[in-house]
Protein backbone atom coordinates (compact mmCIF):
# COMPACT_ATOMS: atom_id res chain seq x y z
CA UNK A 1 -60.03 50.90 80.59
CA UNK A 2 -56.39 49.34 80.11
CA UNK A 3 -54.36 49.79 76.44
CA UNK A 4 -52.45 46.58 76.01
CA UNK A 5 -49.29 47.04 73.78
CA UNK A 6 -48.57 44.83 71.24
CA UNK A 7 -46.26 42.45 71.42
CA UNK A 8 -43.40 42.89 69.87
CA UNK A 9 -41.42 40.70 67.43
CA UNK A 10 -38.49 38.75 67.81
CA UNK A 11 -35.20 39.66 67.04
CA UNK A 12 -33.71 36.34 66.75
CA UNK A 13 -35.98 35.10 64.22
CA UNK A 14 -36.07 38.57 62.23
CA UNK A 15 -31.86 37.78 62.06
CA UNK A 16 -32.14 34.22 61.34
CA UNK A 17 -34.29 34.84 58.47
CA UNK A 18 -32.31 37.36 56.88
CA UNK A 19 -29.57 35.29 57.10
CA UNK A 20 -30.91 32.34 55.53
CA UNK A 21 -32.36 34.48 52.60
CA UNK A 22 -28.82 35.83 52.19
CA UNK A 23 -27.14 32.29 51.83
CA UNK A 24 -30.10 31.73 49.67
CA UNK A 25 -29.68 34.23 47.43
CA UNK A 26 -25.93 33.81 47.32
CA UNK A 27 -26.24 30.19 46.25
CA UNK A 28 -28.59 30.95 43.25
CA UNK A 29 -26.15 33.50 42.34
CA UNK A 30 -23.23 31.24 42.32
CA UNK A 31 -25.29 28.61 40.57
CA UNK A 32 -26.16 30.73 37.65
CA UNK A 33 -22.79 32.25 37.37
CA UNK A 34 -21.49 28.92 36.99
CA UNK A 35 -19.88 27.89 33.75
CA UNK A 36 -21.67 25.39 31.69
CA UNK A 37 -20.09 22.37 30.90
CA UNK A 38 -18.27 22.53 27.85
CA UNK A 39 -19.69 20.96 24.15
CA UNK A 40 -17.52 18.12 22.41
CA UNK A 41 -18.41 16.10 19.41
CA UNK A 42 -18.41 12.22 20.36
CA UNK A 43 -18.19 8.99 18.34
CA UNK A 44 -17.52 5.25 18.29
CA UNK A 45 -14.16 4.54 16.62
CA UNK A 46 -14.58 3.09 13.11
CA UNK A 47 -14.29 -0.18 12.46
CA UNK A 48 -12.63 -1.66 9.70
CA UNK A 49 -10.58 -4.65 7.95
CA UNK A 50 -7.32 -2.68 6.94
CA UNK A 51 -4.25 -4.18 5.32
CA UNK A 52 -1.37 -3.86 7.71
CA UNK A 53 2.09 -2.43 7.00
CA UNK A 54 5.30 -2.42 8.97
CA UNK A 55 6.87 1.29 8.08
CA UNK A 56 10.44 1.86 8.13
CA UNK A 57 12.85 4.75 7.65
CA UNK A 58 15.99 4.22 4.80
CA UNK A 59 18.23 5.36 2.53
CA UNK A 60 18.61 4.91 -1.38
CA UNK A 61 22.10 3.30 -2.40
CA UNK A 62 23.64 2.91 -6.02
CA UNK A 63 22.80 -0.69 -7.25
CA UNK A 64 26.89 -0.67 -8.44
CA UNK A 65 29.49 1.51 -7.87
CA UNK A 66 33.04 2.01 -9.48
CA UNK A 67 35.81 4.04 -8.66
CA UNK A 68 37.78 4.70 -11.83
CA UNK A 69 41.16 4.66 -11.62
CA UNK A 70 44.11 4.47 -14.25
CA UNK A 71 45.83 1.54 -14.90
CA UNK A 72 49.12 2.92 -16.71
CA UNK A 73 51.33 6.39 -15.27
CA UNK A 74 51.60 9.38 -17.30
CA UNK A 75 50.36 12.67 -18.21
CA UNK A 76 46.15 13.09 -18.21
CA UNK A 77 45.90 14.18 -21.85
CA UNK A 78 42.07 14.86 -22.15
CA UNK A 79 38.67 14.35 -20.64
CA UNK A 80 35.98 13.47 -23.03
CA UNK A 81 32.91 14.25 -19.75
CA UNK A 82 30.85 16.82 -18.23
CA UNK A 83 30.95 16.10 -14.58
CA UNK A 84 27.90 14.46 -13.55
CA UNK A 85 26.50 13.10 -17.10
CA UNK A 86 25.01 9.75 -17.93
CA UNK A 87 27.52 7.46 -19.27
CA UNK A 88 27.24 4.08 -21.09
CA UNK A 89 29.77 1.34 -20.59
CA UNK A 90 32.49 1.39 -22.63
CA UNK A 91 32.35 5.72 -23.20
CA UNK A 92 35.60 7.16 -23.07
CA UNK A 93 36.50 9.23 -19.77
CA UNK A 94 40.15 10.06 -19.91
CA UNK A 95 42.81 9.89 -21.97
CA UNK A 96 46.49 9.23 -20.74
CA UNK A 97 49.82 10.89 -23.29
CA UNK A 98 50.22 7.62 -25.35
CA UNK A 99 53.19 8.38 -26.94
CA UNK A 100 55.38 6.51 -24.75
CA UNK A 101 53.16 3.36 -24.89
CA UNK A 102 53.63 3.44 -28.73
CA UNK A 103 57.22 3.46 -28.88
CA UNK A 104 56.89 0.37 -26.38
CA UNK A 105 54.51 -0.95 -28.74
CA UNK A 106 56.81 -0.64 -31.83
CA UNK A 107 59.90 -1.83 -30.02
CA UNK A 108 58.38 -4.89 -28.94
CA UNK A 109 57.19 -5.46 -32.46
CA UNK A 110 60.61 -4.95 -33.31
CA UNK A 111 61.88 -7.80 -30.67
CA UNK A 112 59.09 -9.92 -32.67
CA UNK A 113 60.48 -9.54 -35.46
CA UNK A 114 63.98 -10.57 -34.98
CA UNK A 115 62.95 -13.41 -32.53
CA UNK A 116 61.02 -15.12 -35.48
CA UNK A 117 64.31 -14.36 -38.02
CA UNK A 118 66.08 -15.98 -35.27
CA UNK A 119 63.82 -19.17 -35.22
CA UNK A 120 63.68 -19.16 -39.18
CA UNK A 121 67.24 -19.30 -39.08
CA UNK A 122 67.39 -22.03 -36.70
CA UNK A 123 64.76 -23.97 -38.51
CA UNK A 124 67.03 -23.60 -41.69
CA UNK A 125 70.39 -25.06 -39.68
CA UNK A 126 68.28 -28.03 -38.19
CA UNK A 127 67.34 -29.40 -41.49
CA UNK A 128 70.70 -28.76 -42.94
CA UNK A 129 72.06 -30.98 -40.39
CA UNK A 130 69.23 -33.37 -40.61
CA UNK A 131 70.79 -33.58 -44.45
CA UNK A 132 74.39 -33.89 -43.65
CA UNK A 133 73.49 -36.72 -40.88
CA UNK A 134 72.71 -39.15 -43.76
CA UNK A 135 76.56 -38.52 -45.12
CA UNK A 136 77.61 -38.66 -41.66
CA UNK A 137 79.30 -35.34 -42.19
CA UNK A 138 78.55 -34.14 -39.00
CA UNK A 139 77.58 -35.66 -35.90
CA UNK A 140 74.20 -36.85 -34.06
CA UNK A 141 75.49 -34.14 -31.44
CA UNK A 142 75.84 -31.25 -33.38
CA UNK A 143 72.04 -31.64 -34.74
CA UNK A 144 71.14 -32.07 -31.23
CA UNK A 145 72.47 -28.53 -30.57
CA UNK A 146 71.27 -26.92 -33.22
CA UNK A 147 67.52 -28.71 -32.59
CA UNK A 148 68.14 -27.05 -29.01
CA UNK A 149 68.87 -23.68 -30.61
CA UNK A 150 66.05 -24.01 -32.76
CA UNK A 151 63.76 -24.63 -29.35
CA UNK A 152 65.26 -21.69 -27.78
CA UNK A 153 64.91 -19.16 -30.71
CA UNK A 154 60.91 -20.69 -30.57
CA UNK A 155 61.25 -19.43 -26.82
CA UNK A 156 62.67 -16.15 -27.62
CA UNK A 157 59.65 -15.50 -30.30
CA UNK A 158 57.34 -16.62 -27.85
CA UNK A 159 58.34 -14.24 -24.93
CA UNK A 160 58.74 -11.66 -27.79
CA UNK A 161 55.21 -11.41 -28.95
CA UNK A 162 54.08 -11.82 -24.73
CA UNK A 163 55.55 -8.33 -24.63
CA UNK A 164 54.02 -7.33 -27.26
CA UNK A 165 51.13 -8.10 -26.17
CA UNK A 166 51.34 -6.34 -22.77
CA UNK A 167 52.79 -3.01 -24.63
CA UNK A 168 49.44 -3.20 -26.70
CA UNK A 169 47.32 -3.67 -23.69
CA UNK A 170 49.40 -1.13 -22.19
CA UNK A 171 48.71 1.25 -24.90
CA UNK A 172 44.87 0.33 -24.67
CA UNK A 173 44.99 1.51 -21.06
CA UNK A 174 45.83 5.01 -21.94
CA UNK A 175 41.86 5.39 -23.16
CA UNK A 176 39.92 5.13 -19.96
CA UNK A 177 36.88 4.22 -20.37
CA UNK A 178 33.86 3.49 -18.26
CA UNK A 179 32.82 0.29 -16.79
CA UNK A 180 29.19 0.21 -16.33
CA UNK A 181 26.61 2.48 -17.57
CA UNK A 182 25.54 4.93 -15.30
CA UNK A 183 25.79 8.14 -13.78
CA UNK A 184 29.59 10.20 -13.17
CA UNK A 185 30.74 12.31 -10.53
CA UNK A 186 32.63 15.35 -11.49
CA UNK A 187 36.59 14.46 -12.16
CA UNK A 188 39.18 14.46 -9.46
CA UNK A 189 42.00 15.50 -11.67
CA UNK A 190 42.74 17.75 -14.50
CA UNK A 191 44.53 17.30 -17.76
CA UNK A 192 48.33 18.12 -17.33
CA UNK A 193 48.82 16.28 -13.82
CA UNK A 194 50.87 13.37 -13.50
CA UNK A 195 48.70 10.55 -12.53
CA UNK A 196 49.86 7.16 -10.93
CA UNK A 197 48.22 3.88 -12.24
CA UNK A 198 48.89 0.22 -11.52
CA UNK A 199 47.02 -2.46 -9.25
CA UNK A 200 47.89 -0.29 -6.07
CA UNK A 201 48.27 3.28 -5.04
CA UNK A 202 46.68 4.07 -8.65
CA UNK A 203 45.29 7.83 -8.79
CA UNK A 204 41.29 8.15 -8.45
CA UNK A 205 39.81 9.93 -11.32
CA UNK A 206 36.17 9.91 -10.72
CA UNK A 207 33.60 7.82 -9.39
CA UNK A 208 30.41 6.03 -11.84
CA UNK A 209 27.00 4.90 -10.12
CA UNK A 210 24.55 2.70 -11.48
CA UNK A 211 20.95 4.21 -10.33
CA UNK A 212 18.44 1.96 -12.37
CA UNK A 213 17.61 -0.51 -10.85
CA UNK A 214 17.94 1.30 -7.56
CA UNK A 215 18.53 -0.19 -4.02
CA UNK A 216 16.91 1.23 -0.92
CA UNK A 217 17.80 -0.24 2.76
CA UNK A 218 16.79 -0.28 5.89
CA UNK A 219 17.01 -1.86 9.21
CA UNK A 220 14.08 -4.09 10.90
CA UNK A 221 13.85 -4.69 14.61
CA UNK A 222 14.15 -8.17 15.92
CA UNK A 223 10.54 -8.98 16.49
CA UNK A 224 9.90 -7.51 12.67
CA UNK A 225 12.14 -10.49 11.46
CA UNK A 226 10.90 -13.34 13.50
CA UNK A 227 7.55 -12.18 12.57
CA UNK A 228 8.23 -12.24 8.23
CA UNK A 229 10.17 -15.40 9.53
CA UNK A 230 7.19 -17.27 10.93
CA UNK A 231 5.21 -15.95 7.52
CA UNK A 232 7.42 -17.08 5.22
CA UNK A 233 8.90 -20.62 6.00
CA UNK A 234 12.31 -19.87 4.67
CA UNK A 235 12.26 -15.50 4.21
CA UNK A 236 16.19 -15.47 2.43
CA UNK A 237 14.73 -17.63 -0.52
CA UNK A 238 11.41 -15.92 -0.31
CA UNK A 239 13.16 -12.89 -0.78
CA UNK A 240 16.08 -13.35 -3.15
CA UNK A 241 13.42 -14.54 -5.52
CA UNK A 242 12.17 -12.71 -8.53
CA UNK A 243 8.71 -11.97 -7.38
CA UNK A 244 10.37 -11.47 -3.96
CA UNK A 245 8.07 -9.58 -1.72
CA UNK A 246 6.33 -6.65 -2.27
CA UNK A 247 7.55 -3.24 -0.39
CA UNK A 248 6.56 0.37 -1.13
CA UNK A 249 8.63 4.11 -0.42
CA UNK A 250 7.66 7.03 -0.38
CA UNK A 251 10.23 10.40 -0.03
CA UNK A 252 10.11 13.76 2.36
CA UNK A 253 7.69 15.66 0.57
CA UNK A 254 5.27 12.56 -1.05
CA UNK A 255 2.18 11.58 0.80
CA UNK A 256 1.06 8.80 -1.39
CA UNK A 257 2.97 5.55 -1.76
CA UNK A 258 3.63 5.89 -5.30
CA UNK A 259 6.95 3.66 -5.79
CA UNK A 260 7.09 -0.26 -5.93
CA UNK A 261 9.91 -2.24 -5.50
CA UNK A 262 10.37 -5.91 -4.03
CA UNK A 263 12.87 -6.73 -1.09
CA UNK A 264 15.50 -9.22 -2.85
CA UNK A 265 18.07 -9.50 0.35
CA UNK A 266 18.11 -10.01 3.84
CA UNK A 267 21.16 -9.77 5.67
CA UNK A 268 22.38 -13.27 7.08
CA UNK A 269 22.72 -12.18 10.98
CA UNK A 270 21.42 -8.92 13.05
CA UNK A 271 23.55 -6.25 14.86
CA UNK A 272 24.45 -7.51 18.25
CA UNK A 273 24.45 -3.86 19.28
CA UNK A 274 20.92 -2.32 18.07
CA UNK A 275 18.85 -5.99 17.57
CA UNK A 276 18.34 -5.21 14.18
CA UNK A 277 18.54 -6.97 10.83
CA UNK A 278 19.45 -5.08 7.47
CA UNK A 279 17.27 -5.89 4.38
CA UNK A 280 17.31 -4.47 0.95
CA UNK A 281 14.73 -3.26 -1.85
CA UNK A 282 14.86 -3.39 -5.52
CA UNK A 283 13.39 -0.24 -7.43
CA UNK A 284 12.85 0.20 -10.89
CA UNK A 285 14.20 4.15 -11.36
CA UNK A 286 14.20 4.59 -15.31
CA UNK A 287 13.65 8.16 -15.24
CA UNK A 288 17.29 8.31 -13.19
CA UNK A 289 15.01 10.43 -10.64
CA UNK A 290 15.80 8.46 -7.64
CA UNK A 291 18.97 9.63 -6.00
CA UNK A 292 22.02 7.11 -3.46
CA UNK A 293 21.91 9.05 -0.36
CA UNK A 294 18.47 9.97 -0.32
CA UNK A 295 16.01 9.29 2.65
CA UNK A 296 12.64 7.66 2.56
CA UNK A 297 9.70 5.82 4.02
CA UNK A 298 9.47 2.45 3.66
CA UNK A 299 6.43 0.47 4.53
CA UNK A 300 6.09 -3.56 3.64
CA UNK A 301 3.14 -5.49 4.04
CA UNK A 302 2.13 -7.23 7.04
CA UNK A 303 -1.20 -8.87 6.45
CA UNK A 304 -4.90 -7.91 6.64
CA UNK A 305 -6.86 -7.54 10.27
CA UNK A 306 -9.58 -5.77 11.87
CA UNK A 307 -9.32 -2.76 13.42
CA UNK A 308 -10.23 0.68 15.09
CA UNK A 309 -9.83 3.85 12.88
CA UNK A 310 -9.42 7.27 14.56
CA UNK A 311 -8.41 10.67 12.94
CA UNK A 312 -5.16 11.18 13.56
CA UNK A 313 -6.08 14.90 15.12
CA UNK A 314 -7.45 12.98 18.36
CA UNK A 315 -4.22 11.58 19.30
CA UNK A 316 -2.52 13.62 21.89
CA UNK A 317 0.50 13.10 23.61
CA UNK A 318 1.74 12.04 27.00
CA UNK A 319 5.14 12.38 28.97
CA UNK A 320 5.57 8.83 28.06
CA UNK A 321 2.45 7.57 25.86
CA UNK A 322 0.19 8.66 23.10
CA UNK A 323 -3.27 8.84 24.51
CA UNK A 324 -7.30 9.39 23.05
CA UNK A 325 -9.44 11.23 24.94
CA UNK A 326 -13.04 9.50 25.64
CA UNK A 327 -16.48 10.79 27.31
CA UNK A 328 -16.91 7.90 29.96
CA UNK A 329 -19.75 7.73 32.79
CA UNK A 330 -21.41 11.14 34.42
CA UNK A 331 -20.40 12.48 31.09
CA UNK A 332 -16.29 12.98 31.94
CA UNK A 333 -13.13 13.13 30.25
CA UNK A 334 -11.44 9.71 30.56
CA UNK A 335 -7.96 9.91 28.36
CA UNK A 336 -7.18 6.19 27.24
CA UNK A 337 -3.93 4.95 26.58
CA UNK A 338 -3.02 3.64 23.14
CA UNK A 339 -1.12 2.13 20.43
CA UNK A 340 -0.90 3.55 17.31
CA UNK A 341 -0.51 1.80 13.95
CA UNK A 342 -0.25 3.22 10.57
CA UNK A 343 -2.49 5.33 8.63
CA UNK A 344 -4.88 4.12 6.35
CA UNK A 345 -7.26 6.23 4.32
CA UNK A 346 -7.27 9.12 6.07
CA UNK A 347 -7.59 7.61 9.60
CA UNK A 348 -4.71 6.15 12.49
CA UNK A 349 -5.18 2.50 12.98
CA UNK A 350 -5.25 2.05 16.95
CA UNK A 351 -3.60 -0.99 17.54
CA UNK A 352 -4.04 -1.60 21.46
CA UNK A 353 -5.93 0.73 24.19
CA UNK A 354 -9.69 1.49 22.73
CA UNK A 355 -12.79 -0.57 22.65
CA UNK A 356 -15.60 -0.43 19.85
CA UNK A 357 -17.62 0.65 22.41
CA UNK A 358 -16.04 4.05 23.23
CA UNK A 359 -16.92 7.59 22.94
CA UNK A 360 -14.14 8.97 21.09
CA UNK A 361 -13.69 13.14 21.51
CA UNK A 362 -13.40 14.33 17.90
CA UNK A 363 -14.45 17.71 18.42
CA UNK A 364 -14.06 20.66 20.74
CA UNK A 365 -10.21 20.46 21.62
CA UNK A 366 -9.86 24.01 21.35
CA UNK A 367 -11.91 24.57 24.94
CA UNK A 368 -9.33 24.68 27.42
CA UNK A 369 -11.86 23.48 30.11
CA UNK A 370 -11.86 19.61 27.97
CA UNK A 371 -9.54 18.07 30.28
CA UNK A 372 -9.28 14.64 31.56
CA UNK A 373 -12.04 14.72 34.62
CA UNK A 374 -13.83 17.54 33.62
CA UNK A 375 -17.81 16.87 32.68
CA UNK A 376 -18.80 17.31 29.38
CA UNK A 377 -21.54 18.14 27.40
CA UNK A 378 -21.61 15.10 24.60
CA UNK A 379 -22.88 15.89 20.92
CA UNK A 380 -22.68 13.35 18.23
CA UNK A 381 -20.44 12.90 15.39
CA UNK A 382 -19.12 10.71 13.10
CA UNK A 383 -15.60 9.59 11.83
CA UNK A 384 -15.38 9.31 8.25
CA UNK A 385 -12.35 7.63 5.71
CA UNK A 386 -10.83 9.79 3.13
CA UNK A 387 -8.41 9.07 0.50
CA UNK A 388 -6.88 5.76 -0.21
CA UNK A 389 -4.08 3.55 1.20
């Protein structure tokens, strides 16, 4: 009787197996240490009808401005100011030594004085003459000089009281006072100095601005103008009138659009350098608050439209572009190019680049893995307005 061995297994397969378990094995692994695809809250952009505004970026300028200046010589005698007070027209600023205006006042009332005893005493010889002519004591020539002497000493009195006149004024001059109502600078020279007055080369003294009603302006691109200009038939008349058109500032460190004014100039050609027109604003300031010099935000209204409303976190930026970020098909990143416009209520006004169809990413920026072409896990959210315009 034979024992028959049993056949033994096969290597090959025995190997083969193990390594296909292994692979196995190691693909489940990977699959479960896999990340999972990150969370991000999704929504359509808002749609709205918004009122549009062009913004622009200015500065505040004094609606007048003087610089005070004397208009005799002479010693500065006194200053009646504190340096930077509000003035009213006609205060008095500085006062010049008047003494030598007052003798030239009282020696040219002097000179009128003897220029009309000179013309009385004419006046007395022409009708004396005019008596003896009748006699024919004296001749038709003589009275003809003595009507010329008369004319002259008329002349004399005449020039006479011109200088007294201008001594007076003169004399006047030595009180400066100010021209407009407004607010002063700080004086440029003390009392004691020797100041220089006249029509030229006259010595500054200070400087007065007028600050109520204020003027803010600011320069507008050429496709700004030609669009007001297709508005408004004729935009310099449209402007320069008194309900003019309504434009709104705000400073640095205001978020609302609290200040009103209306835009009463536009310049008559733009800058052939930077394509840009200069207009002007009219604001009421009767608190004195608004400053010439400062900066603001300007924005003027541009019409009503529809539009799509995104918060203004979404908005990131490109090298050369601002761009939203949207969840598009297999659940990816897609970043969209866009346009921004201003904000309204809380929300940026996308001008160009989204549809109302997209899924905006409003949420879950701070995952580094939500990047354009990376897959997403999509949650729902919703955009809401806040605040006003």
């Amino acid at each position: 009787m034979s024992h028959r061995r049993p056949a033994p297994m096969p290597q090959t397969l025995s190997a083969a197996g193990f390594v296909l378990l292994a692979a196995l094995g190691l693909g489940e692994a990977r699959a479960q240490g896999a990340p999972p695809a990150p969370p991000v809250q999704i929504s359509a952009p808002l749609a709205q009808r918004v009122t549009n505004w062009d913004e622009f970026t200015g500065r505040f300028e004094a609606s007048e401005q003087v610089e005070v200046r004397a208009r005799v010589s002479g010693f500065l005698d006194s200053i009646h100011f504190k340096d930077g007070d509000l003035v009213k027209k006609g205060d008095l600023l500085f006062t010049i030594d008047p003494r030598p205006y007052r003798l030239s006042v009282d020696a040219a009332r002097a000179e009128v004085a003897r220029a009309k005893a000179q013309v009385e005493l004419a006046q007395n010889e022409v009708e004396r003459a005019e008596g003896l002519t009748q006699n024919r004591t004296i001749t038709a020539r003589d009275v003809d000089q003595r009507r010329a002497n008369l004319n002259s000493a008329i002349g004399s009195q005449q020039g006479a009281e011109a200088n007294l006149k201008t001594a007076e004024l003169n004399l006047e001059w030595t009180e400066v006072r100010a021209p407009l109502a407004g607010r002063i600078s700080n004086r440029r020279v003390d009392p004691g100095n020797l100041i220089a007055g006249g029509q030229s080369g006259a010595t500054l003294l200070t400087t007065i601005v007028a600050v109520d009603p204020i003027y803010f302006t600011f320069d507008a691109s050429e496709a700004d103008y030609l669009r007001w200009q297709r508005r408004a038939s004729d935009l310099r008349t449209t402007a320069s009138r008194e309900a003019g058109i309504v434009a709104e500032v705000r400073l640095s460190d205001e978020q609302e659009w609290k200040r009103r004014g209306r835009i009463d100039f536009v310049d008559n050609t733009l800058n052939a350098r930077s394509g840009t027109i200069r207009g002007r604003v009219v604001f009421p300031n009767p608190d004195q608050f608004l400053t010439p010099g400062t900066f603001g935000r300007l924005r003027v209204f541009a019409g009503e439209a529809d539009a799509l409303l995104v918060p203004d976190s979404v908005i990131v930026s490109d090298q050369a572009s601002k761009i939203v970020l949207t969840v598009g098909p297999e659940n990816k990143i897609v970043p969209k190019p866009v346009v921004l416009g201003q904000i309204t209520r809380g929300l940026r006004v996308i001008r160009t680049g989204l549809s109302p169809e997209d899924k905006v990413v409003i949420g879950g920026f701070a995952n580094p893995m939500v990047r354009p072409g990376a897959a997403v896990t999509p949650q729902p959210g919703e955009i809401k307005p806040s605040g006003s315009n």
